[in-house]
C-alpha atoms as a PDB file:
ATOM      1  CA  UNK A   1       3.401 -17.718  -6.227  1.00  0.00           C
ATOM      2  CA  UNK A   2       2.040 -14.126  -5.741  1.00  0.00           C
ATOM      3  CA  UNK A   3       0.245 -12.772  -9.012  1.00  0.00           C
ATOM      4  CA  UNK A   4       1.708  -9.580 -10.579  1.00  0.00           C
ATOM      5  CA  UNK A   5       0.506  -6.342  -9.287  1.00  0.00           C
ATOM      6  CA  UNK A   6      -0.492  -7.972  -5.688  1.00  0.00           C
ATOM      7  CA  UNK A   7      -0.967  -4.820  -3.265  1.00  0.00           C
ATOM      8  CA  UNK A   8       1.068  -5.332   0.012  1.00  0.00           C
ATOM      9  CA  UNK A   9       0.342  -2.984   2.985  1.00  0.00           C
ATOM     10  CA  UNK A  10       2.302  -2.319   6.605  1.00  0.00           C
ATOM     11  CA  UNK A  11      -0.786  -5.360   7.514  1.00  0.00           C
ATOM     12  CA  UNK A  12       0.163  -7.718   5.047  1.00  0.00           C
ATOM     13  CA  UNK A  13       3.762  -7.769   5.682  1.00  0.00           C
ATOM     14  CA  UNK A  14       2.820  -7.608   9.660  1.00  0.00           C
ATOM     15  CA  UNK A  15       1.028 -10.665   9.360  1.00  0.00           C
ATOM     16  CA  UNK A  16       3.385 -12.510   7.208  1.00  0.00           C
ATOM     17  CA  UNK A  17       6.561 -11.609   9.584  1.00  0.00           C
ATOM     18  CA  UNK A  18       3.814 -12.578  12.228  1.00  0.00           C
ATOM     19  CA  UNK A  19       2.089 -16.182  10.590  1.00  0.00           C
ATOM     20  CA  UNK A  20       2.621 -17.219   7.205  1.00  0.00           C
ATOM     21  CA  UNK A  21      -0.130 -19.352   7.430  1.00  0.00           C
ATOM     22  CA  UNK A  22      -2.229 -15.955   8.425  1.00  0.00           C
ATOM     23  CA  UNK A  23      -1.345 -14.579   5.372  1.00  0.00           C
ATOM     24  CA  UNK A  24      -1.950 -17.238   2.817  1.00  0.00           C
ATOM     25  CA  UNK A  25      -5.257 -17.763   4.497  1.00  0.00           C
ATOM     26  CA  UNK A  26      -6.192 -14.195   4.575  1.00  0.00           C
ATOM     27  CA  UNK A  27      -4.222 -12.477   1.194  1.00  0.00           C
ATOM     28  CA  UNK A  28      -4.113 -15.747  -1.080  1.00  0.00           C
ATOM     29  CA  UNK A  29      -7.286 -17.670  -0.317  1.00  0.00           C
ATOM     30  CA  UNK A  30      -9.675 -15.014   0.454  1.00  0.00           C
ATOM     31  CA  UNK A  31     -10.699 -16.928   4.006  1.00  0.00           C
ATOM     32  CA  UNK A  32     -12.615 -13.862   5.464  1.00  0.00           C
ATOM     33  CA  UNK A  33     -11.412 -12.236   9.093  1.00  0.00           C
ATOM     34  CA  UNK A  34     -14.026 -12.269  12.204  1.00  0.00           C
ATOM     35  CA  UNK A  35     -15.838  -9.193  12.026  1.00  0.00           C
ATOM     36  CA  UNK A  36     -16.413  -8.809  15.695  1.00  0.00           C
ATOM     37  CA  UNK A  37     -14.517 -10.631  18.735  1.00  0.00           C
ATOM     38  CA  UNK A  38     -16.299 -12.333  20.973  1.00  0.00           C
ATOM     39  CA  UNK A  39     -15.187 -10.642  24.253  1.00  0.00           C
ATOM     40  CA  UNK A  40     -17.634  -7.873  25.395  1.00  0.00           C
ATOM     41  CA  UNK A  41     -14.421  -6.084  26.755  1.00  0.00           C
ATOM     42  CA  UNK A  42     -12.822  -6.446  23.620  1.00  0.00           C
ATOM     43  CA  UNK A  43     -15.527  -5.380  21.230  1.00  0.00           C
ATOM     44  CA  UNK A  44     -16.138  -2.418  23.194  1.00  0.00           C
ATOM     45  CA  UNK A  45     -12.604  -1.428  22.907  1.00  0.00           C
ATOM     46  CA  UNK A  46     -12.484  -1.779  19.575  1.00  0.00           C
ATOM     47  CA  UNK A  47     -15.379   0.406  18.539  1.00  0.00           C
ATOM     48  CA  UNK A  48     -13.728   2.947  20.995  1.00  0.00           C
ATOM     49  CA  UNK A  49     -11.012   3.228  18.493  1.00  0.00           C
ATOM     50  CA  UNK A  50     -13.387   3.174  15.298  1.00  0.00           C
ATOM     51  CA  UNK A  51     -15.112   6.423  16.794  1.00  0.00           C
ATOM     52  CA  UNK A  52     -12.018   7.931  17.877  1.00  0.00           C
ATOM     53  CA  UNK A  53     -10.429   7.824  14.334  1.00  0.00           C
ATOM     54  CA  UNK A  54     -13.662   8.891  12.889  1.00  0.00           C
ATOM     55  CA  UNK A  55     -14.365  11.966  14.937  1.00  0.00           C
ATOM     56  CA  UNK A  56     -10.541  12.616  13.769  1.00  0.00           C
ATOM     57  CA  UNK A  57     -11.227  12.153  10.342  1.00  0.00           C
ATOM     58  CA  UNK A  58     -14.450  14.679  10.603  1.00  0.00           C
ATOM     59  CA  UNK A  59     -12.661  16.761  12.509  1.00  0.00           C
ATOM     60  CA  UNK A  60      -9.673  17.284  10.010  1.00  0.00           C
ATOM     61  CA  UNK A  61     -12.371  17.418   7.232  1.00  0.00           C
ATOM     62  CA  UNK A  62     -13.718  20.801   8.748  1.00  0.00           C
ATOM     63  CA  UNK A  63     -16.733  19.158  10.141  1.00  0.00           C
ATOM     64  CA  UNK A  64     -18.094  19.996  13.352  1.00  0.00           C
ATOM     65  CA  UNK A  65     -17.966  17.098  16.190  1.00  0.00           C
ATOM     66  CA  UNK A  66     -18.623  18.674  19.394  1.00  0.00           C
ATOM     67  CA  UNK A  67     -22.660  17.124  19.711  1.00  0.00           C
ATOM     68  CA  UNK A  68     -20.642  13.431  19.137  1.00  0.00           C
ATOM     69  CA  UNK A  69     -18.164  14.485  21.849  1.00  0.00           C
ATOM     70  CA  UNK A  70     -20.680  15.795  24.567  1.00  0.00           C
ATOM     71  CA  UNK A  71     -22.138  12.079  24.074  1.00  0.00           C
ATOM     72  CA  UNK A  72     -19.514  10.219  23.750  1.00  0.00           C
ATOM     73  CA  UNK A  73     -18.781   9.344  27.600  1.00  0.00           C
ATOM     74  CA  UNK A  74     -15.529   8.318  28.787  1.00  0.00           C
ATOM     75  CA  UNK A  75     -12.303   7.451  27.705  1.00  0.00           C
ATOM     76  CA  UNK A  76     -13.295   8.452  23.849  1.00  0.00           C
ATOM     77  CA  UNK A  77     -14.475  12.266  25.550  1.00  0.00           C
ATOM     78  CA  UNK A  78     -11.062  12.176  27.444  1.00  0.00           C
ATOM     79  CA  UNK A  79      -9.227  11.208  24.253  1.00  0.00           C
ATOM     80  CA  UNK A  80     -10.578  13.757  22.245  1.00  0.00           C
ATOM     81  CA  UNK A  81      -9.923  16.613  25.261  1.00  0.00           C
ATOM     82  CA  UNK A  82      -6.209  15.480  24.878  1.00  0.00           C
ATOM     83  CA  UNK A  83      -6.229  15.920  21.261  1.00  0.00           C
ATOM     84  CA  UNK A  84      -7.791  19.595  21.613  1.00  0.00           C
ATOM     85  CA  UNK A  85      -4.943  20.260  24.187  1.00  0.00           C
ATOM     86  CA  UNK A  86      -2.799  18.681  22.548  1.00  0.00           C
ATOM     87  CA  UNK A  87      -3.036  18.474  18.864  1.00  0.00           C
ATOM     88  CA  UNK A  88      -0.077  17.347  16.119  1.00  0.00           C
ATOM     89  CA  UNK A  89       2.459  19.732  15.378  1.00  0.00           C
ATOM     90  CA  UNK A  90       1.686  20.375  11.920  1.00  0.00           C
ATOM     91  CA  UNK A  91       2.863  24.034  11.412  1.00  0.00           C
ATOM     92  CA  UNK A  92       3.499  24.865   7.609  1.00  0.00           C
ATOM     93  CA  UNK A  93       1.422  21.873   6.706  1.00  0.00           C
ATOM     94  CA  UNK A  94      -1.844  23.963   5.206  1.00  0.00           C
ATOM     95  CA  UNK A  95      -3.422  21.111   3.036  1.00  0.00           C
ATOM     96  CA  UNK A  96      -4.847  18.653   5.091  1.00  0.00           C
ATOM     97  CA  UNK A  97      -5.663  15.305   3.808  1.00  0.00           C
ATOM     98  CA  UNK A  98      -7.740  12.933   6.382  1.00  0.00           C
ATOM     99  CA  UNK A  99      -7.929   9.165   5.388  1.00  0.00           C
ATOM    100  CA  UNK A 100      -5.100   9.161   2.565  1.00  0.00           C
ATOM    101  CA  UNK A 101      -4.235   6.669   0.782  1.00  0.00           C
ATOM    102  CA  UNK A 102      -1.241   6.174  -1.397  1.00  0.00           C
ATOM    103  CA  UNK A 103       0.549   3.546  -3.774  1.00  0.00           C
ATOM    104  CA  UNK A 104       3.860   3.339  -5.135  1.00  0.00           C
ATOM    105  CA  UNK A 105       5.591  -0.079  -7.565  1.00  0.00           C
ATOM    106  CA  UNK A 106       7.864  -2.318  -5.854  1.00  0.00           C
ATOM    107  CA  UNK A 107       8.604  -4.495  -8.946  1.00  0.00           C
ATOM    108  CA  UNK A 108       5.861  -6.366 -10.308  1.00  0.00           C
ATOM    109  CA  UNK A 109       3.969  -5.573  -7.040  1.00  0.00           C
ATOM    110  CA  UNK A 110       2.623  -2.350  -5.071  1.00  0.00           C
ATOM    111  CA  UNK A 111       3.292  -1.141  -1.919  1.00  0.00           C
ATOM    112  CA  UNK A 112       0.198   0.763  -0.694  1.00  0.00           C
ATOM    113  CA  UNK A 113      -0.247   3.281   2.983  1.00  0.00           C
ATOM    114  CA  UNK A 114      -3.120   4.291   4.193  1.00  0.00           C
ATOM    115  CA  UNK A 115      -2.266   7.335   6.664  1.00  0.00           C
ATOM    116  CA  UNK A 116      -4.869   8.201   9.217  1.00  0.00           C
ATOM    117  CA  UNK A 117      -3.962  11.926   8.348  1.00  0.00           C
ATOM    118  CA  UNK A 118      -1.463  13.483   5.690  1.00  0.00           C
ATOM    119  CA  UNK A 119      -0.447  17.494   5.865  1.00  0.00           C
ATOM    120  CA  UNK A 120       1.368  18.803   2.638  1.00  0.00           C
ATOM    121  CA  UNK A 121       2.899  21.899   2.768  1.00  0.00           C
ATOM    122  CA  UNK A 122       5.650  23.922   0.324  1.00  0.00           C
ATOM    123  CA  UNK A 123       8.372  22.640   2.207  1.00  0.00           C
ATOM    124  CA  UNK A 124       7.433  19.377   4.189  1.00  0.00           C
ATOM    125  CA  UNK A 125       5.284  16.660   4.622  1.00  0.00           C
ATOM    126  CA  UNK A 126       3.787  14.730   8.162  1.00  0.00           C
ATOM    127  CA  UNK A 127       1.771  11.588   8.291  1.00  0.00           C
ATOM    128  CA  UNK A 128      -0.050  11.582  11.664  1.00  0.00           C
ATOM    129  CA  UNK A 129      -1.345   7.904  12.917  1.00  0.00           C
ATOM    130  CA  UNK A 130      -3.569   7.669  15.762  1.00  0.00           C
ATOM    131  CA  UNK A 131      -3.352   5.339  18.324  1.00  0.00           C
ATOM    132  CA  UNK A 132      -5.644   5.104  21.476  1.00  0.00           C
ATOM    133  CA  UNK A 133      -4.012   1.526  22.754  1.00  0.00           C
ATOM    134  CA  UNK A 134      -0.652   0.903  23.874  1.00  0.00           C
ATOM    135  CA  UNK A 135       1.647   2.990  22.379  1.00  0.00           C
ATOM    136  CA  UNK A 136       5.473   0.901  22.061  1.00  0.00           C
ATOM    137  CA  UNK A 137       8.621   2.961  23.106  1.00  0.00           C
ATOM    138  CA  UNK A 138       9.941   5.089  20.121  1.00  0.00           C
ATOM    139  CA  UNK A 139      13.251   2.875  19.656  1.00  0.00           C
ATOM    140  CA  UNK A 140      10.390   0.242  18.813  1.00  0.00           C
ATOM    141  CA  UNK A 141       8.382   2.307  16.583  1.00  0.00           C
ATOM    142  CA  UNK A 142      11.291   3.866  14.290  1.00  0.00           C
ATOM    143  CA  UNK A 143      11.808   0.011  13.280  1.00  0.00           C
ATOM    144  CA  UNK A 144       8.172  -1.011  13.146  1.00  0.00           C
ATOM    145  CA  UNK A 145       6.656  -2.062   9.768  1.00  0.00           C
ATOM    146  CA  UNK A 146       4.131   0.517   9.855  1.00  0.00           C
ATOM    147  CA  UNK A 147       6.553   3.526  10.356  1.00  0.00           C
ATOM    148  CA  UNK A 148       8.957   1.908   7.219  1.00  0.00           C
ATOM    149  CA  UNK A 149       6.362   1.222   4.749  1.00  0.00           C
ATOM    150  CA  UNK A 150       4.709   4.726   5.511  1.00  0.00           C
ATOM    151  CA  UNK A 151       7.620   6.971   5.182  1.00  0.00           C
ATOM    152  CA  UNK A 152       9.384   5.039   2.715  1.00  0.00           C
ATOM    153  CA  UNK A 153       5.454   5.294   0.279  1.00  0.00           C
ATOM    154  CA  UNK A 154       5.507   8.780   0.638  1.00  0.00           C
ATOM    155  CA  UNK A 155       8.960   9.357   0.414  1.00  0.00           C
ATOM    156  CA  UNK A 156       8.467   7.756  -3.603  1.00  0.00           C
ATOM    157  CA  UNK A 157       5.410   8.572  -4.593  1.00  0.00           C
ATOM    158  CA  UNK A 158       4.156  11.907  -2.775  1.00  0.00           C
ATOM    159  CA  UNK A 159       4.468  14.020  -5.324  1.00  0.00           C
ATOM    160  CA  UNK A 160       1.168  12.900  -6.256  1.00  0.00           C
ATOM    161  CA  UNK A 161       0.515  15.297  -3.231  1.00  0.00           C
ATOM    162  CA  UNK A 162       2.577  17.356  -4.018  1.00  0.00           C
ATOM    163  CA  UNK A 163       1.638  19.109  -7.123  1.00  0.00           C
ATOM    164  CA  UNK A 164       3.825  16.537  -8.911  1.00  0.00           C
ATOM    165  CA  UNK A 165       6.925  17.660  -6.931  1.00  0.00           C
ATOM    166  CA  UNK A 166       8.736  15.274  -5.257  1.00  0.00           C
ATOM    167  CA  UNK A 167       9.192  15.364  -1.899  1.00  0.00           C
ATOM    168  CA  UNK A 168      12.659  14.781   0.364  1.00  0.00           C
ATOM    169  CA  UNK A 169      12.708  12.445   2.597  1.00  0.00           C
ATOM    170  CA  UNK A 170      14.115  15.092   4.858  1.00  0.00           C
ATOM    171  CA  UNK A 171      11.035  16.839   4.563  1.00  0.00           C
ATOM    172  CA  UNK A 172       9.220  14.628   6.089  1.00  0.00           C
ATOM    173  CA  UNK A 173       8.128  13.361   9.406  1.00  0.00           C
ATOM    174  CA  UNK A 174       5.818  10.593  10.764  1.00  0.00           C
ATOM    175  CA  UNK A 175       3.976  11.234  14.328  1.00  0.00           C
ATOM    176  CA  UNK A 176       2.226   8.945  16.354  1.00  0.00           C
ATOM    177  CA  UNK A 177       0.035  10.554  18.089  1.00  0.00           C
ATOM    178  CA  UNK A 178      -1.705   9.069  21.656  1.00  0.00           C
ATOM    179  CA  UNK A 179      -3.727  11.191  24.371  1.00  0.00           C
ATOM    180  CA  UNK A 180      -1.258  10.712  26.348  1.00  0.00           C
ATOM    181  CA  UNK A 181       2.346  11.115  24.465  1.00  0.00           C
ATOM    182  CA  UNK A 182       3.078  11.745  20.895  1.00  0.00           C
ATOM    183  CA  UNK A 183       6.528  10.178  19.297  1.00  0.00           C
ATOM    184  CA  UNK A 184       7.582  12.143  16.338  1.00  0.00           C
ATOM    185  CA  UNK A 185      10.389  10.198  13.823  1.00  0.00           C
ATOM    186  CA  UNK A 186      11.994  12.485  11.465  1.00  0.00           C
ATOM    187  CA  UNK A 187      13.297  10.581   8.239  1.00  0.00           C
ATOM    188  CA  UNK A 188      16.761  11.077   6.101  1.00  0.00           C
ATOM    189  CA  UNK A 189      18.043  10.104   2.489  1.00  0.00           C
ATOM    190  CA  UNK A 190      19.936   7.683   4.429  1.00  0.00           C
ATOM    191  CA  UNK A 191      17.115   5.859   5.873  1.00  0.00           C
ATOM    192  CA  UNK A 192      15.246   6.047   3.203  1.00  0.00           C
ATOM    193  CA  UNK A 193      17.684   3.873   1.388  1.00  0.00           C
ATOM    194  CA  UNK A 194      17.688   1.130   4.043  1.00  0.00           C
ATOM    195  CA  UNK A 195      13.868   1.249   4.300  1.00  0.00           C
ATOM    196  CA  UNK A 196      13.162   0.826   0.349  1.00  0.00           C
ATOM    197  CA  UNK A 197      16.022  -2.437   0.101  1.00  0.00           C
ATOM    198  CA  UNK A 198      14.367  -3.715   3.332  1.00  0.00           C
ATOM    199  CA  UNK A 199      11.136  -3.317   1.970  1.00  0.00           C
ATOM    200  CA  UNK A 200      11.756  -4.490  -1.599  1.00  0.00           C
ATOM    201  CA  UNK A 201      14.174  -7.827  -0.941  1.00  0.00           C
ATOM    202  CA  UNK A 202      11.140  -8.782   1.322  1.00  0.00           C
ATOM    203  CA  UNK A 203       8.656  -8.332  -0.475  1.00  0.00           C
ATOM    204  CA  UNK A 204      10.455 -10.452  -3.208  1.00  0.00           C
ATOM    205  CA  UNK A 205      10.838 -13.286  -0.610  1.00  0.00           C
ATOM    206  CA  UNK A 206       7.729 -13.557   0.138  1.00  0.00           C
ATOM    207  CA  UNK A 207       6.841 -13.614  -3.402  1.00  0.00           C
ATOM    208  CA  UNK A 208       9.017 -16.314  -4.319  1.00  0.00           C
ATOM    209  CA  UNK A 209       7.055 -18.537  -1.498  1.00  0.00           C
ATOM    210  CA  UNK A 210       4.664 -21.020  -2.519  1.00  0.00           C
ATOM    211  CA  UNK A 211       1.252 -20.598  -0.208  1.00  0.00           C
ATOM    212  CA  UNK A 212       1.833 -24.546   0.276  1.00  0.00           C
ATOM    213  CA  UNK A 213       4.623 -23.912   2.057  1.00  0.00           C
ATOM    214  CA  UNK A 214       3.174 -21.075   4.774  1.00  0.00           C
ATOM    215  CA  UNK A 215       2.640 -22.614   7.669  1.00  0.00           C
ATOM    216  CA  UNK A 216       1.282 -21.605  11.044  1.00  0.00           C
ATOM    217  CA  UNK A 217       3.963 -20.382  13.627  1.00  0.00           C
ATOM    218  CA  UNK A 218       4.603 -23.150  16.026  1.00  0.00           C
ATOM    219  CA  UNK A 219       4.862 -20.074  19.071  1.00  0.00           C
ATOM    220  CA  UNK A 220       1.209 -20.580  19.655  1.00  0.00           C
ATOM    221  CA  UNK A 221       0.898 -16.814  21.685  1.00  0.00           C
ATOM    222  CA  UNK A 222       0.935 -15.314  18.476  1.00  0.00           C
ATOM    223  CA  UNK A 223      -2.700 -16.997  18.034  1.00  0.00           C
ATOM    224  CA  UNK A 224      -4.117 -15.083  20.951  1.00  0.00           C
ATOM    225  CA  UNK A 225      -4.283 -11.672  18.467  1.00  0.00           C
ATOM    226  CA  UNK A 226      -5.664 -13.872  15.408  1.00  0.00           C
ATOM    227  CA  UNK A 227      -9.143 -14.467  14.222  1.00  0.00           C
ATOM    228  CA  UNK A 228      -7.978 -17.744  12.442  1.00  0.00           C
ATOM    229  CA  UNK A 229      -7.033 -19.195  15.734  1.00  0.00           C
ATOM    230  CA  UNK A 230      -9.788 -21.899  15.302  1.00  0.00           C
ATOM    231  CA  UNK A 231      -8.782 -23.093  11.959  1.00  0.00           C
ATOM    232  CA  UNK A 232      -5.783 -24.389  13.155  1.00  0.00           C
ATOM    233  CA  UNK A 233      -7.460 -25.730  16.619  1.00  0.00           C
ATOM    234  CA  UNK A 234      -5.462 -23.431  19.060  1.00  0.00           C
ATOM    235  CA  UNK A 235      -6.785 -20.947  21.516  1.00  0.00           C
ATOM    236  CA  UNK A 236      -7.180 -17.084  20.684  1.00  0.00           C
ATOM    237  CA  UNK A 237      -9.002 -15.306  18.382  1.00  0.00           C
ATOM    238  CA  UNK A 238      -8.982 -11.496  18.618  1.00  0.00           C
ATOM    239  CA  UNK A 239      -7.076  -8.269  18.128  1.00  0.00           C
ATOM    240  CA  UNK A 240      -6.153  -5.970  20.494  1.00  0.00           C
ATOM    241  CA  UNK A 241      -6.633  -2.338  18.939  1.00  0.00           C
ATOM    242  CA  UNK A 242      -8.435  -1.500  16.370  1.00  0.00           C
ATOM    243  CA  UNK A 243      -6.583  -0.727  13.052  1.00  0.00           C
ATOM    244  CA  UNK A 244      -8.768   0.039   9.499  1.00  0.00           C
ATOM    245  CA  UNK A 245      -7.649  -2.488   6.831  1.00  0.00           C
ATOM    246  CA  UNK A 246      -6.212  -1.161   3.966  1.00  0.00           C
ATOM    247  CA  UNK A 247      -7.218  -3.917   2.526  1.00  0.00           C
ATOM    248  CA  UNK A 248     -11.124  -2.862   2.391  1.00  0.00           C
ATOM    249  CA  UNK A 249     -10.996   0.068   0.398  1.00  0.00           C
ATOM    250  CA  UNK A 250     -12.145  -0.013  -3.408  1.00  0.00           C
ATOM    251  CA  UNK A 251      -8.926  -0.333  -5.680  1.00  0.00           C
ATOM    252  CA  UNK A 252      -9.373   2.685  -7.543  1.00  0.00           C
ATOM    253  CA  UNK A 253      -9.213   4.807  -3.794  1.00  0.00           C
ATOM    254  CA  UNK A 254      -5.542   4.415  -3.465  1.00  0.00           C
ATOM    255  CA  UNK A 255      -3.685   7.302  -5.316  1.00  0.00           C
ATOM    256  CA  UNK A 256      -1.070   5.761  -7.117  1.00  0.00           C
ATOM    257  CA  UNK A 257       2.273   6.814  -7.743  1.00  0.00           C
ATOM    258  CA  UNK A 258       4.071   5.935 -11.187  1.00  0.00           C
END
């Protein structure tokens, strides 16, 4: 069983729904993740998405960039043209908050997001997520893991955020953001309902599992995006964007909602 006070993320429950046996070796035993792939092609597109999100993150600090970006070369100079051009609608959102993190209780467990960029204003809140790979259609991405367990955190605990005010889950507004669309999903009291019993009856079932009993998949293309592929002698053994585990940051960084 799952100790008490176990933080699940959008990448935890993603690899769960994706490999149990993933999960137990990754969140229960502590086997540690490849750090690099092997694939030249790979690894190169994967630090292409580490300095995107970090000239973002510099960016949105206030920080000036432009030296990086006159060396960066393409697609990452491209990228970051398209985001000048074309930057998230964030109008009425003053405080900007780059690299947020955020935890809220789900029983005896927490359910933690860590947004690649949160604006606060009076009125309304948007998460912004960056994505430089393949972007799924929106009809996709208003189901996906990631865009429940990010609206649904700061729809119950951004008051933290928010001077201590709550915040409606009208108010707020998750946007994917990619140089070359954006998909914008606008949330509702209704939804929010749905996302929180989705979110909280699975969480509890995969609680109630023991890790004895999480097995590997038996569709074996599911191995080609996991580091573990070895360990269970199948072929694969990468990922295919680059996505910062919430996982690595300190416990005391996520702000945590009562």
């Amino acid at each position: 069983m799952i100790a008490p006070g176990f933080l699940f993320t959008q990448t935890a429950l993603r690899t769960y729904r994706e490999c149990p046996y993933r999960f137990r070796l990754r969140y229960l035993e502590g086997v540690p993740w490849p750090a690099t792939p092997a694939d030249p092609a790979l690894e190169r597109t994967l630090e292409l998405g580490r300095r995107f999100h970090e000239l973002a993150r510099q960016h949105y600090l206030g920080l000036e960039v432009s030296e990086q970006v006159r060396f960066a070369g393409k697609p990452l100079a491209d990228w970051w043209k398209a985001l000048q051009e074309r930057p998230p609608e964030l109008s009425g959102c003053e405080r900007l908050y780059p690299e947020a993190t955020l935890s809220v209780p789900v029983g005896a467990f927490r359910l933690s997001a860590r947004y690649d960029l949160l604006a606060i204003g009076e009125m309304k809140a948007c998460i912004v997520d960056w994505k430089t790979g393949e972007l799924p259609p929106a009809a996709a991405l208003a189901e996906d893991v990631q865009t429940r367990v990010y609206l649904c955190v700061l729809a119950d605990g951004g008051a933290a955020y928010h001077g201590g005010q709550p915040l409606a889950p009208e108010d707020l507004r998750l946007i994917y953001w990619h140089p070359e669309t954006t998909v914008a999903i606008d949330y509702d009291a209704r939804r929010h309902e749905e996302n929180r019993a989705f979110l909280v009856e699975w969480i509890a079932q995969i609680a109630r599992r023991a890790p004895e009993e999480m097995w590997p998949v038996e569709d074996h293309r599911v191995c080609a995006r996991c580091g573990y592929a070895p360990v269970c002698g199948r072929p694969g053994g990468g990922v295919l964007e680059w996505e910062e585990e919430e996982e690595e940051m300190p416990p005391e960084w996520p702000v945590e909602a009562a």
